[in-house]
PDB file of N, CA and C in Angstrom:
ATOM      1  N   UNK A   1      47.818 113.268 148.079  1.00  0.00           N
ATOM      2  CA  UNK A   1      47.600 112.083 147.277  1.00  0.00           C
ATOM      3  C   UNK A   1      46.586 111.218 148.016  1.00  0.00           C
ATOM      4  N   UNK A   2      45.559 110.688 147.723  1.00  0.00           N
ATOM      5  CA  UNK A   2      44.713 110.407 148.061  1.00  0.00           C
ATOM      6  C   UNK A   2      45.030 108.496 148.091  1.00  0.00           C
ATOM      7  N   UNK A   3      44.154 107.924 148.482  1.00  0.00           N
ATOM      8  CA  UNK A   3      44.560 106.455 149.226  1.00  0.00           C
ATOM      9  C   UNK A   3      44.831 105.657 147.824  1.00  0.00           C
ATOM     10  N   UNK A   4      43.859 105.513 146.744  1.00  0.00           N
ATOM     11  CA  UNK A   4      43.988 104.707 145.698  1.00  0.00           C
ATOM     12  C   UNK A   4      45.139 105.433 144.752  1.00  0.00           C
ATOM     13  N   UNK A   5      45.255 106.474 144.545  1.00  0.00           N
ATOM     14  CA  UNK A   5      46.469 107.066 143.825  1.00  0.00           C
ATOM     15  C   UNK A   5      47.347 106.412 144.317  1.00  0.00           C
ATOM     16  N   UNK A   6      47.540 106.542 145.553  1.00  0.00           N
ATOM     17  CA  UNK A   6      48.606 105.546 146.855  1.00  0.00           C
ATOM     18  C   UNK A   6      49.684 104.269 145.937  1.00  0.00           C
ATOM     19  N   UNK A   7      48.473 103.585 146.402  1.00  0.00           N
ATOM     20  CA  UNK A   7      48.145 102.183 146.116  1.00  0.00           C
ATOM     21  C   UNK A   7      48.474 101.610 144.222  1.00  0.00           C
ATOM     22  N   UNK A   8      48.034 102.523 143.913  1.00  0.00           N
ATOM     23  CA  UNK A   8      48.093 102.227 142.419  1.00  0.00           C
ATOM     24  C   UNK A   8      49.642 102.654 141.856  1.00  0.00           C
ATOM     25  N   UNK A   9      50.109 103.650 142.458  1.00  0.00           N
ATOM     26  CA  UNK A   9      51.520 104.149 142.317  1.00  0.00           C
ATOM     27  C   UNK A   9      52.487 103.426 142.779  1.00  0.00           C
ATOM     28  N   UNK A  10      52.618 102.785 143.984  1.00  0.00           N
ATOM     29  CA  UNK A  10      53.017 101.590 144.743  1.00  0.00           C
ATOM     30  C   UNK A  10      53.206 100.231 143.599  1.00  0.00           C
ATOM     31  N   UNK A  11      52.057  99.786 143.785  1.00  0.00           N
ATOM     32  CA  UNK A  11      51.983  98.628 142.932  1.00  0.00           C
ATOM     33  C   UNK A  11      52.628  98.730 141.722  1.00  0.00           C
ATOM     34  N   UNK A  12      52.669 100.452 140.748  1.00  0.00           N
ATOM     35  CA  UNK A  12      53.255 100.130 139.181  1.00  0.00           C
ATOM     36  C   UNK A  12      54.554 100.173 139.710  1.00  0.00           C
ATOM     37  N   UNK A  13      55.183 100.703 141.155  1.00  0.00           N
ATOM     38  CA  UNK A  13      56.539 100.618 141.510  1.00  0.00           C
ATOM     39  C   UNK A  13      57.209  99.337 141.387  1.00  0.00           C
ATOM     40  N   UNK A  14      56.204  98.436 142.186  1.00  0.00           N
ATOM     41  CA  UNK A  14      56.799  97.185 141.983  1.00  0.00           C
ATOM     42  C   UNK A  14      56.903  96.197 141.118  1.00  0.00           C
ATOM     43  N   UNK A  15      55.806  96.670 139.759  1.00  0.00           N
ATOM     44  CA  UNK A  15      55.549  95.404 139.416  1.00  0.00           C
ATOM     45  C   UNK A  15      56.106  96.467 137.802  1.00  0.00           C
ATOM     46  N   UNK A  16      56.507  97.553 138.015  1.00  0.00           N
ATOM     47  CA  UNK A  16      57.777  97.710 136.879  1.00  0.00           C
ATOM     48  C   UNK A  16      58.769  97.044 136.214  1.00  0.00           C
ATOM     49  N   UNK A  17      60.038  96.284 137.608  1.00  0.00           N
ATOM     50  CA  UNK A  17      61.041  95.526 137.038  1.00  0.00           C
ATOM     51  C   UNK A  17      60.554  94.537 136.317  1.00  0.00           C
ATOM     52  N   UNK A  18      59.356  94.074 136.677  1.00  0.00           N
ATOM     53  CA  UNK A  18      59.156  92.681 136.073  1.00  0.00           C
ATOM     54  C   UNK A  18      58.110  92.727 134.978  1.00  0.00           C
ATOM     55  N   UNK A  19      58.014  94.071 134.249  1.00  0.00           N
ATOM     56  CA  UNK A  19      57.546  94.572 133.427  1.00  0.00           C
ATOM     57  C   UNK A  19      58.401  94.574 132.447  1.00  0.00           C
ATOM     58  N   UNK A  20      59.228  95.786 132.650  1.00  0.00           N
ATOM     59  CA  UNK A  20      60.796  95.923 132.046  1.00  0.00           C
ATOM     60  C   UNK A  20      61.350  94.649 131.178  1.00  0.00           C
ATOM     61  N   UNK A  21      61.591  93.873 132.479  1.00  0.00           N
ATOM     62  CA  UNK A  21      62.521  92.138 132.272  1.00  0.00           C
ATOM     63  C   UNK A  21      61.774  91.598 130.959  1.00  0.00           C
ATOM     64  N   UNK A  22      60.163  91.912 130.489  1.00  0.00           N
ATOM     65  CA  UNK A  22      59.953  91.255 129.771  1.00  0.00           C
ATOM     66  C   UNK A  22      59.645  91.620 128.148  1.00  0.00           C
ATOM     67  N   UNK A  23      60.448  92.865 128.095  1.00  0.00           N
ATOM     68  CA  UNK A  23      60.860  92.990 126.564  1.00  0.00           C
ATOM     69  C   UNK A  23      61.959  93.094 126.226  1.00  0.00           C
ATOM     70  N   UNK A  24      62.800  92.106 127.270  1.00  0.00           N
ATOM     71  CA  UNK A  24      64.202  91.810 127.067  1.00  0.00           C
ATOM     72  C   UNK A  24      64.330  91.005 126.652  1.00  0.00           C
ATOM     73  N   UNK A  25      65.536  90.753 124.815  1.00  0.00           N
ATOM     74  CA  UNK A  25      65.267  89.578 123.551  1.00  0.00           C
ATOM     75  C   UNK A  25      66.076  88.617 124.640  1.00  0.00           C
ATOM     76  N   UNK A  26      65.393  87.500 124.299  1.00  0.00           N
ATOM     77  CA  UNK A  26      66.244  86.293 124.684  1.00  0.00           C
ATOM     78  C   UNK A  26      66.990  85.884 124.115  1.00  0.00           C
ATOM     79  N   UNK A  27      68.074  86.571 123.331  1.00  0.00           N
ATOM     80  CA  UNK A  27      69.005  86.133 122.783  1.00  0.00           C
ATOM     81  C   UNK A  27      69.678  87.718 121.948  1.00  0.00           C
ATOM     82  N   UNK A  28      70.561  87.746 122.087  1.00  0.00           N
ATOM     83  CA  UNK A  28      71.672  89.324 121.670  1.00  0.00           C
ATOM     84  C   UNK A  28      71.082  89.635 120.543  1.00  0.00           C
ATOM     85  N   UNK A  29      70.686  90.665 120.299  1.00  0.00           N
ATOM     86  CA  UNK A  29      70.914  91.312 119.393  1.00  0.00           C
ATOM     87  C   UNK A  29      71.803  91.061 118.179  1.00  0.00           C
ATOM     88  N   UNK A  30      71.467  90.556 117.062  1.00  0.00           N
ATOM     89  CA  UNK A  30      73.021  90.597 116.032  1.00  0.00           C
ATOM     90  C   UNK A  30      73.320  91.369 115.096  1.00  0.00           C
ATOM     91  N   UNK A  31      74.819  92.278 115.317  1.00  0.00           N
ATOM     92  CA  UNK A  31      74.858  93.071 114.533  1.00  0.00           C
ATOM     93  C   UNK A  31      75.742  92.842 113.542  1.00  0.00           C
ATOM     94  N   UNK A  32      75.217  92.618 112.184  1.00  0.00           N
ATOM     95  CA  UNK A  32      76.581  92.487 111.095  1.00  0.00           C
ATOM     96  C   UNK A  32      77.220  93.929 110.958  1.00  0.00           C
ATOM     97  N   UNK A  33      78.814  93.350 110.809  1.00  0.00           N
ATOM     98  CA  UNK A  33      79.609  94.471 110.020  1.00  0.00           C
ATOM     99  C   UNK A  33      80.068  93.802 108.707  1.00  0.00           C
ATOM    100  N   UNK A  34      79.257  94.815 107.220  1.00  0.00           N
ATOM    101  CA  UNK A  34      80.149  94.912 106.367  1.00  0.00           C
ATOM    102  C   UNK A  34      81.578  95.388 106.098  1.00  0.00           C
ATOM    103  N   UNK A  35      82.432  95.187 106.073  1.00  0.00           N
ATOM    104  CA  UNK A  35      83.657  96.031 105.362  1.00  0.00           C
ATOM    105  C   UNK A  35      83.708  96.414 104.470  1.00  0.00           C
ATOM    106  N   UNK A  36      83.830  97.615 104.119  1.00  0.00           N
ATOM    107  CA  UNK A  36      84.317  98.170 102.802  1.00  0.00           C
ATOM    108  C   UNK A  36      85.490  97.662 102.154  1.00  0.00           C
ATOM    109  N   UNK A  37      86.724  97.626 103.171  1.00  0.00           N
ATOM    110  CA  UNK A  37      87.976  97.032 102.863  1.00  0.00           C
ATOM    111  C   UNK A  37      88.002  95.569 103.487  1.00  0.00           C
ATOM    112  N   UNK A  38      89.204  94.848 102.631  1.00  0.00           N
ATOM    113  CA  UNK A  38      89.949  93.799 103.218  1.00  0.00           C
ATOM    114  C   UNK A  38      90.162  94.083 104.775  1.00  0.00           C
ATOM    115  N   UNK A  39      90.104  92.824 105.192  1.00  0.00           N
ATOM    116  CA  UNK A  39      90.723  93.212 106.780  1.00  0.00           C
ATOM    117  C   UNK A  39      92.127  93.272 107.168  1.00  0.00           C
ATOM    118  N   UNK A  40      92.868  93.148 105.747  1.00  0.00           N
ATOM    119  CA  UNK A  40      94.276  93.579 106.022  1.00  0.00           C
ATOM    120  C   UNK A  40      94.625  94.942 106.541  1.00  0.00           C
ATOM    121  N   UNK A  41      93.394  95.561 105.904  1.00  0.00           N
ATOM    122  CA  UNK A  41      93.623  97.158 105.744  1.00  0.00           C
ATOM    123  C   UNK A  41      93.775  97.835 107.137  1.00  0.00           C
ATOM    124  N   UNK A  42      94.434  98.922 107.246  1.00  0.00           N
ATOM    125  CA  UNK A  42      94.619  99.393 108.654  1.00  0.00           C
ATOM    126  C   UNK A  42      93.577 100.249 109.507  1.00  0.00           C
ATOM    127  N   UNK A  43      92.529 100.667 108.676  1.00  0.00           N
ATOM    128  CA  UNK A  43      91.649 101.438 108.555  1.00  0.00           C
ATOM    129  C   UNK A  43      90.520 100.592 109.433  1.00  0.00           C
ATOM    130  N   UNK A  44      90.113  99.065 108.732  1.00  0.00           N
ATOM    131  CA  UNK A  44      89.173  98.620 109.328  1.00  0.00           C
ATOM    132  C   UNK A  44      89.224  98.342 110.594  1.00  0.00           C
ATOM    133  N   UNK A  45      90.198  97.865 111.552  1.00  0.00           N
ATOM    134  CA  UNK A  45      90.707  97.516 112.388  1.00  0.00           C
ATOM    135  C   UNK A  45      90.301  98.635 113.209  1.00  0.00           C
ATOM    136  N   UNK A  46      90.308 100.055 113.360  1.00  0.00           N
ATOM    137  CA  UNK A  46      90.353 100.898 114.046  1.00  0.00           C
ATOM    138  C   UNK A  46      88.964 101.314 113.592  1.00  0.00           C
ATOM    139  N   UNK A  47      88.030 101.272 112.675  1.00  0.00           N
ATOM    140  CA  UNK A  47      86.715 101.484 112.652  1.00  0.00           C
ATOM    141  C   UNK A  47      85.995 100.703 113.219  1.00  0.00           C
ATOM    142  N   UNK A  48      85.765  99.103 113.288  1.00  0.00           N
ATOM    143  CA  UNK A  48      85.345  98.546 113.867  1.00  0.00           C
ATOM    144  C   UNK A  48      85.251  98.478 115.703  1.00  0.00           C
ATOM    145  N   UNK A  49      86.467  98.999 115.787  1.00  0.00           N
ATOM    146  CA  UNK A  49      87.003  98.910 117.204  1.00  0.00           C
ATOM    147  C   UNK A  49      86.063 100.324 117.834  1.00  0.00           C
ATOM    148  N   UNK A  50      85.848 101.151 116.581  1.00  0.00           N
ATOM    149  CA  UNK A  50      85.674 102.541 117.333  1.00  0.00           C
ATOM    150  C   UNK A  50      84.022 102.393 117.465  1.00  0.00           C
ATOM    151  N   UNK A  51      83.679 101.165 116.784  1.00  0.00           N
ATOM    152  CA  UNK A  51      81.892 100.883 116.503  1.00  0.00           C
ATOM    153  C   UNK A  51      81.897 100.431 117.625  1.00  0.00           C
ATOM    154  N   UNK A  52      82.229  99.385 117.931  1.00  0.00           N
ATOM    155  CA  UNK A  52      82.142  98.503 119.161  1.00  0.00           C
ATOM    156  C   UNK A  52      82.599  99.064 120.734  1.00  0.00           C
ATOM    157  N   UNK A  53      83.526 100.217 120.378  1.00  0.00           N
ATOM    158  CA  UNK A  53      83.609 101.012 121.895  1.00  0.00           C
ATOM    159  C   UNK A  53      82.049 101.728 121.740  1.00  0.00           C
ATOM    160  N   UNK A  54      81.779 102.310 120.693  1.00  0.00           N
ATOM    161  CA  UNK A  54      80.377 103.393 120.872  1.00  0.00           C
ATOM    162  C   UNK A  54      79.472 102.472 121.231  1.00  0.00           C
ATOM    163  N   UNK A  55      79.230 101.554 120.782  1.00  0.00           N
ATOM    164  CA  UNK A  55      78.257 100.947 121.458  1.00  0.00           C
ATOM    165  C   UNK A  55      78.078 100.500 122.963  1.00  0.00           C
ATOM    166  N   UNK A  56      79.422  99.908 123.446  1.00  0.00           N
ATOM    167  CA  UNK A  56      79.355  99.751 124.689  1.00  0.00           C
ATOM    168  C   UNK A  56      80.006 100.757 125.435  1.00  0.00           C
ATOM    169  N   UNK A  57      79.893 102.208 124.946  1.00  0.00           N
ATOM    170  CA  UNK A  57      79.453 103.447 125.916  1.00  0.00           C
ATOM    171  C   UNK A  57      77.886 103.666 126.053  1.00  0.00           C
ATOM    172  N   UNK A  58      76.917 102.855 124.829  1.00  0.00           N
ATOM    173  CA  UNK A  58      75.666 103.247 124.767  1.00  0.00           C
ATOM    174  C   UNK A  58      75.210 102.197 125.948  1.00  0.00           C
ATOM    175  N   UNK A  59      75.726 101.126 126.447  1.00  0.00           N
ATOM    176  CA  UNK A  59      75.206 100.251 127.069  1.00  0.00           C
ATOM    177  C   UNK A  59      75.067  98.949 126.501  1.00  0.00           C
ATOM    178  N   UNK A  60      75.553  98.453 124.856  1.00  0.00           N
ATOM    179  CA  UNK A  60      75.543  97.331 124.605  1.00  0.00           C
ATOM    180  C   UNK A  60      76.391  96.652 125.267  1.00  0.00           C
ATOM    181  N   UNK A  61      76.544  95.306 125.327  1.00  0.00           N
ATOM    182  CA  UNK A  61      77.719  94.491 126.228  1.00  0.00           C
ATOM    183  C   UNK A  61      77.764  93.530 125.188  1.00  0.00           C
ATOM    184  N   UNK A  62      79.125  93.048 124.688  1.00  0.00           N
ATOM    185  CA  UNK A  62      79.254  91.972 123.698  1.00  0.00           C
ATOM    186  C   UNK A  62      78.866  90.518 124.456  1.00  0.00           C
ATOM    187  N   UNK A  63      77.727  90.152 123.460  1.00  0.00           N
ATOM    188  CA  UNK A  63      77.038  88.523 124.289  1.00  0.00           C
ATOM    189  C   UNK A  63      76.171  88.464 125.041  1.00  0.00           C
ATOM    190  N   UNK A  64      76.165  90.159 125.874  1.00  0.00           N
ATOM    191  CA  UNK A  64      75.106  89.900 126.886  1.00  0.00           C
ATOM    192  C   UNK A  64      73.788  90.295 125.928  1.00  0.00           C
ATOM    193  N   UNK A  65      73.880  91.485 125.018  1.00  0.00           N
ATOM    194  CA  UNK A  65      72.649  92.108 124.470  1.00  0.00           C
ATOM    195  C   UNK A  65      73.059  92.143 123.160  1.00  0.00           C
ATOM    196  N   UNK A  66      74.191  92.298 122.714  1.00  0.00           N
ATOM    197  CA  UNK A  66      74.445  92.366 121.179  1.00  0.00           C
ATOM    198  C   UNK A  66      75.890  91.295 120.831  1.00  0.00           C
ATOM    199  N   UNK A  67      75.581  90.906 119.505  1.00  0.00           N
ATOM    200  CA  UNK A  67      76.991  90.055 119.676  1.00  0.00           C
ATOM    201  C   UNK A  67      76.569  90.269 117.778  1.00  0.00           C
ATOM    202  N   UNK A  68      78.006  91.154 117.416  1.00  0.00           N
ATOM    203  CA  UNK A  68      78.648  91.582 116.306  1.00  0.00           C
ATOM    204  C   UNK A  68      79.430  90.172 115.330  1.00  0.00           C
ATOM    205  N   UNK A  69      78.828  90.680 113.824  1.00  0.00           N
ATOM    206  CA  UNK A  69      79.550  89.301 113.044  1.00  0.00           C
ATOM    207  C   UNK A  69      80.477  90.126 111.951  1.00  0.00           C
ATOM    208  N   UNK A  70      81.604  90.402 111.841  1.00  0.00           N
ATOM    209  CA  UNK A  70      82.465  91.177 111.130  1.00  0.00           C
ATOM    210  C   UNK A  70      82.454  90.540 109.693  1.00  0.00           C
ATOM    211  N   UNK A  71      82.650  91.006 108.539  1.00  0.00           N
ATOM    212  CA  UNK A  71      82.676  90.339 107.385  1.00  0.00           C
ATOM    213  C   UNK A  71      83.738  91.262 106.437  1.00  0.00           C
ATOM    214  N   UNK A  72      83.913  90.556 105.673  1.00  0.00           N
ATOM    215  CA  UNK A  72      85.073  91.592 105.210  1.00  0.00           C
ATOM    216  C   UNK A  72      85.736  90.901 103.270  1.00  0.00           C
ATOM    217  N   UNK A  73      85.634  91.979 102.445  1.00  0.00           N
ATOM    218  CA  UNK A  73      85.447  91.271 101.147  1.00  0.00           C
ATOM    219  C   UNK A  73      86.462  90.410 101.037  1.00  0.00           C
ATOM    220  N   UNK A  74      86.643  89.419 100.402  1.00  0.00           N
ATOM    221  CA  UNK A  74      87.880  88.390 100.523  1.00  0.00           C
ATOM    222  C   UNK A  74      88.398  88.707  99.200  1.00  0.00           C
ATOM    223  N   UNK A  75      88.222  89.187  98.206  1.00  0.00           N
ATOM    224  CA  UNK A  75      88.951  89.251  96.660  1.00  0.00           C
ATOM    225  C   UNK A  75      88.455  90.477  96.004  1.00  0.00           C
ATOM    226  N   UNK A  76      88.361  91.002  94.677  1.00  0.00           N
ATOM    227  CA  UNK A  76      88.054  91.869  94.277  1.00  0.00           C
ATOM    228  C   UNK A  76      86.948  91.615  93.881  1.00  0.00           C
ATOM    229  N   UNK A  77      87.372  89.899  92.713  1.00  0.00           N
ATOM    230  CA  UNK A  77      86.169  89.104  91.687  1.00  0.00           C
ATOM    231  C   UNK A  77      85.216  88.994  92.941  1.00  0.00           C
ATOM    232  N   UNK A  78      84.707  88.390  94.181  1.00  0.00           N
ATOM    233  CA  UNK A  78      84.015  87.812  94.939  1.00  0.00           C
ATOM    234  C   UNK A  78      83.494  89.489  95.763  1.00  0.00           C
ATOM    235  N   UNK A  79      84.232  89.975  96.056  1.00  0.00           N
ATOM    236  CA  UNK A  79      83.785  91.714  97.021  1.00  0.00           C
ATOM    237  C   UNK A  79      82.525  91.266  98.078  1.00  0.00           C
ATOM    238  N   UNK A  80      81.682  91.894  97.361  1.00  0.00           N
ATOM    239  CA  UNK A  80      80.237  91.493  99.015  1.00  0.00           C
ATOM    240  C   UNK A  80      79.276  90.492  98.262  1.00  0.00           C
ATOM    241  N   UNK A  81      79.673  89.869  97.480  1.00  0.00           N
ATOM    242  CA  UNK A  81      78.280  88.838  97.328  1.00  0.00           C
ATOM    243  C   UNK A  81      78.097  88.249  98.544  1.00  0.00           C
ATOM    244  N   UNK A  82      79.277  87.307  98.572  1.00  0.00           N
ATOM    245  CA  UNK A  82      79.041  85.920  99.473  1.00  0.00           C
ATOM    246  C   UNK A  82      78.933  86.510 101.197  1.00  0.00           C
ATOM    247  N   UNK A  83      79.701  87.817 101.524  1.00  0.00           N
ATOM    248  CA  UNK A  83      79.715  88.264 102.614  1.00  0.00           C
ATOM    249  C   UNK A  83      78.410  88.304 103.095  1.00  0.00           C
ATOM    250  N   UNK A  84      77.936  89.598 102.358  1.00  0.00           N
ATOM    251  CA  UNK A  84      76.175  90.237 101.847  1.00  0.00           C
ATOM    252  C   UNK A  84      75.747  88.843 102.288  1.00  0.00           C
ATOM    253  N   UNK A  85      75.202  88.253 101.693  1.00  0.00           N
ATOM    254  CA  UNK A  85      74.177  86.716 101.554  1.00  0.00           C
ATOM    255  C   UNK A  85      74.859  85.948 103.089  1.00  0.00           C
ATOM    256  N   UNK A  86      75.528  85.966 104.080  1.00  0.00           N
ATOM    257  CA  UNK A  86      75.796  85.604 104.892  1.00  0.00           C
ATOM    258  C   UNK A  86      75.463  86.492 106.304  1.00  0.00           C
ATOM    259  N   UNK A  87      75.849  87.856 106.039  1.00  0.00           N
ATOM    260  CA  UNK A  87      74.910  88.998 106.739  1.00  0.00           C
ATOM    261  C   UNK A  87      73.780  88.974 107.291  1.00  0.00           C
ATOM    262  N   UNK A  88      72.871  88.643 105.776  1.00  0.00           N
ATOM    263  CA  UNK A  88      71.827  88.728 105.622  1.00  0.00           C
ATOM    264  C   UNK A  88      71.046  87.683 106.398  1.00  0.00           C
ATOM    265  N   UNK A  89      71.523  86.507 106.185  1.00  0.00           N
ATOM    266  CA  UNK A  89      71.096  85.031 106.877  1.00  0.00           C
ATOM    267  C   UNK A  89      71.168  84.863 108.029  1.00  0.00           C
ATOM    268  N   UNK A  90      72.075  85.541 108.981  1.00  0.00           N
ATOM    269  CA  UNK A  90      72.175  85.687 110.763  1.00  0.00           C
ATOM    270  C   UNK A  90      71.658  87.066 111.646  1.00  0.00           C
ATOM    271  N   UNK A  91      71.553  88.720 110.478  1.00  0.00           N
ATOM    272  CA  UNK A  91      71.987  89.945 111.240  1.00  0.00           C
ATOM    273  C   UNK A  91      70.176  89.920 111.867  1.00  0.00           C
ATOM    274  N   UNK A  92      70.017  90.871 112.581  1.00  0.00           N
ATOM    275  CA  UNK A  92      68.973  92.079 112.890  1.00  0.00           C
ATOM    276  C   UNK A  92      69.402  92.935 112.093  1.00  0.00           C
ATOM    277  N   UNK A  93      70.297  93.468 111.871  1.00  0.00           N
ATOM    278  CA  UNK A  93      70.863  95.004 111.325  1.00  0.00           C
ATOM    279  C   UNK A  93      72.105  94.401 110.721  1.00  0.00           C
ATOM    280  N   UNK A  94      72.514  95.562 109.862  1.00  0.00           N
ATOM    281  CA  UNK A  94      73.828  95.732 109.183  1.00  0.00           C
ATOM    282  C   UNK A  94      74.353  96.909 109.019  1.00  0.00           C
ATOM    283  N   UNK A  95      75.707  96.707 109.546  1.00  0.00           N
ATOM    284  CA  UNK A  95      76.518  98.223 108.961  1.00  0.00           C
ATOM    285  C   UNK A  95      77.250  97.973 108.153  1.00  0.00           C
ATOM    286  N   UNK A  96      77.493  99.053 107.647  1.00  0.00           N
ATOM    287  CA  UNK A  96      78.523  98.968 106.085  1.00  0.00           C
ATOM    288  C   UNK A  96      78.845 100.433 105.704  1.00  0.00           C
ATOM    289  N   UNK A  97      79.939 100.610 105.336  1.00  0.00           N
ATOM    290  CA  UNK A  97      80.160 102.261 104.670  1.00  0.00           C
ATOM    291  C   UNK A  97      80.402 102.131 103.124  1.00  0.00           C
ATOM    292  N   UNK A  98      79.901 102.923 102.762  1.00  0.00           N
ATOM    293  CA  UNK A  98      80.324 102.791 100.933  1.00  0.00           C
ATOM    294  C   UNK A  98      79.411 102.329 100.505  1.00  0.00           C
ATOM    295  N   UNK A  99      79.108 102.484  99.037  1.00  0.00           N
ATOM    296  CA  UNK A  99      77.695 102.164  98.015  1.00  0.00           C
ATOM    297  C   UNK A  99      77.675 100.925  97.934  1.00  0.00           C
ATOM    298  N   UNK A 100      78.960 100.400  97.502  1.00  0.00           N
ATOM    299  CA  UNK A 100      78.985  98.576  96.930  1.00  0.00           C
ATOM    300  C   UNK A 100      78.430  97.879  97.717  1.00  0.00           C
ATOM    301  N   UNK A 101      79.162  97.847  99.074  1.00  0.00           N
ATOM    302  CA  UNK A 101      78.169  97.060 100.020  1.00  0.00           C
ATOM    303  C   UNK A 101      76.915  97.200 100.511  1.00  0.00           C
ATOM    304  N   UNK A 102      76.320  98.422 100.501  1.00  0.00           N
ATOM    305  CA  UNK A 102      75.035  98.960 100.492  1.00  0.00           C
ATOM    306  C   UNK A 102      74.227  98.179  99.130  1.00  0.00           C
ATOM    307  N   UNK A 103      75.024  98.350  98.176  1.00  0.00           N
ATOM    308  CA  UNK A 103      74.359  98.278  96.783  1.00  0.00           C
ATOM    309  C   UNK A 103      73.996  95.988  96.949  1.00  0.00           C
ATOM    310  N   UNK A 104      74.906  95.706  97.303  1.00  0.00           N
ATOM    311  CA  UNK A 104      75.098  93.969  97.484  1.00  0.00           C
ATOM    312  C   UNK A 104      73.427  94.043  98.536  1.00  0.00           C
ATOM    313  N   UNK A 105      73.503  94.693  99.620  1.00  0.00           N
ATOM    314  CA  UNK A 105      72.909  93.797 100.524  1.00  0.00           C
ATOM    315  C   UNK A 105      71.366  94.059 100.272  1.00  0.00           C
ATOM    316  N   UNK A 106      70.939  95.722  99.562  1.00  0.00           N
ATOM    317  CA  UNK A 106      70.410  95.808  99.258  1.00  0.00           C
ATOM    318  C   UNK A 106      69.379  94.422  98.139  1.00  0.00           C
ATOM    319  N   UNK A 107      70.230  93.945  97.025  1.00  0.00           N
ATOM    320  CA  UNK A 107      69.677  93.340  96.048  1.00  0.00           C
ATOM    321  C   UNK A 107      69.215  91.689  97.344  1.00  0.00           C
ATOM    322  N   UNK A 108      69.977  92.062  98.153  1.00  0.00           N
ATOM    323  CA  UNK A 108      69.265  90.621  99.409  1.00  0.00           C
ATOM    324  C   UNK A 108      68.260  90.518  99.857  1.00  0.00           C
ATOM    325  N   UNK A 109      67.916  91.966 100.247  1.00  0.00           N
ATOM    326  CA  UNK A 109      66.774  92.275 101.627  1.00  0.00           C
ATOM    327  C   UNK A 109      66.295  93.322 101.788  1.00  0.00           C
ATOM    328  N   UNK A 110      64.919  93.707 101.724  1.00  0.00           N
ATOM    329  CA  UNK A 110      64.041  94.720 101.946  1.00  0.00           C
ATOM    330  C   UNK A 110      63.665  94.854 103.791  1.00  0.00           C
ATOM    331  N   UNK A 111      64.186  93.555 104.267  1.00  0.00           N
ATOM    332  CA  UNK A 111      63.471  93.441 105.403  1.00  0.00           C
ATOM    333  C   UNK A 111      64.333  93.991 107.039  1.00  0.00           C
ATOM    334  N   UNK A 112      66.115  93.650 106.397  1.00  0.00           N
ATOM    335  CA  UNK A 112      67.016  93.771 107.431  1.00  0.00           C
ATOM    336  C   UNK A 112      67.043  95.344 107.696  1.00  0.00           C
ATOM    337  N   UNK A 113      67.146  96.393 108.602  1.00  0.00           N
ATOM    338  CA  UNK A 113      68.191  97.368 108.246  1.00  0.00           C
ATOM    339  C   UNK A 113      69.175  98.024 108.011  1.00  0.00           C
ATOM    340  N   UNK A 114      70.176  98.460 107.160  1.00  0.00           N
ATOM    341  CA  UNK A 114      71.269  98.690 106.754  1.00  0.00           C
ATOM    342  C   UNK A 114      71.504 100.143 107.143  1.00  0.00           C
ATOM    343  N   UNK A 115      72.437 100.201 108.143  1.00  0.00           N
ATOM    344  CA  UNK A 115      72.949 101.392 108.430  1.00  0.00           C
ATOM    345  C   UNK A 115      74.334 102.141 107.586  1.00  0.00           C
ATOM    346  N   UNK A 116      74.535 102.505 106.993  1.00  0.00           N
ATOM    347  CA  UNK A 116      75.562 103.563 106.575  1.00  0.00           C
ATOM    348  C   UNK A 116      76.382 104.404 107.125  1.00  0.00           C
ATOM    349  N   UNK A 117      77.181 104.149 107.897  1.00  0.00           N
ATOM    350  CA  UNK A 117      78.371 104.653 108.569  1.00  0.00           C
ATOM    351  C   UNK A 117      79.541 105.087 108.151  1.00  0.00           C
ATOM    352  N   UNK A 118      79.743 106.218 108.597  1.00  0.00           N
ATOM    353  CA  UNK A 118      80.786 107.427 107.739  1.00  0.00           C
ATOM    354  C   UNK A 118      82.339 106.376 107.797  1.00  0.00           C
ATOM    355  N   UNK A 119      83.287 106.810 107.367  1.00  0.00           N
ATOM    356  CA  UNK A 119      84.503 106.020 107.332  1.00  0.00           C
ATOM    357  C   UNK A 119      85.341 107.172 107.647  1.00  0.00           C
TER     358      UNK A 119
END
């Protein structure tokens, strides 16, 4: 390796971290969860839980890089309007399983992305 290869390899060594540091968001990540179900249901409780372990096996940390907003239909008449339109107004992203809520957040936003997650 010759002297400037050296030198130039050196320097991207050091001046990496502080490369890195700076496409880190200043503020978490936010991830909405739609519900398919009420949150009475026994189902959601253990899906959500199983979202939020996968993620922080991927390396998210709740607050430090991502911080999750759960939503969940409150009636049959009401389902994902008001949820949807609240999603929409805080997320980066959205998850949701099932068409309806896909179908709600859709008529919101071309701009968010909506992930679809098996149940």
């Amino acid at each position: 390796m010759r002297r400037r290869e050296f030198i130039a390899f050196v320097g991207g060594a050091i001046a990496w971290p502080q490369l890195a540091g700076a496409n880190r968001p200043d503020r978490p990540r936010r991830v909405g969860i739609l519900a398919l179900f009420p949150a009475s249901d026994p189902r959601v409780d253990r899906q959500i839980a199983a979202f939020k372990q996968r993620l922080l096996d991927l390396g998210w940390k709740e607050q430090l890089n991502v911080a999750s907003d759960d939503k969940f239909p409150a009636n049959p008449a009401e389902r994902f309007a008001a949820p949807a339109a609240e999603l929409v107004a805080t997320s980066d992203i959205i998850v949701t399983s099932g068409t309806p809520p896909v179908q709600a957040l859709q008529k919101l936003t071309k701009s968010i992305p909506i992930v679809m997650a098996s149940v």
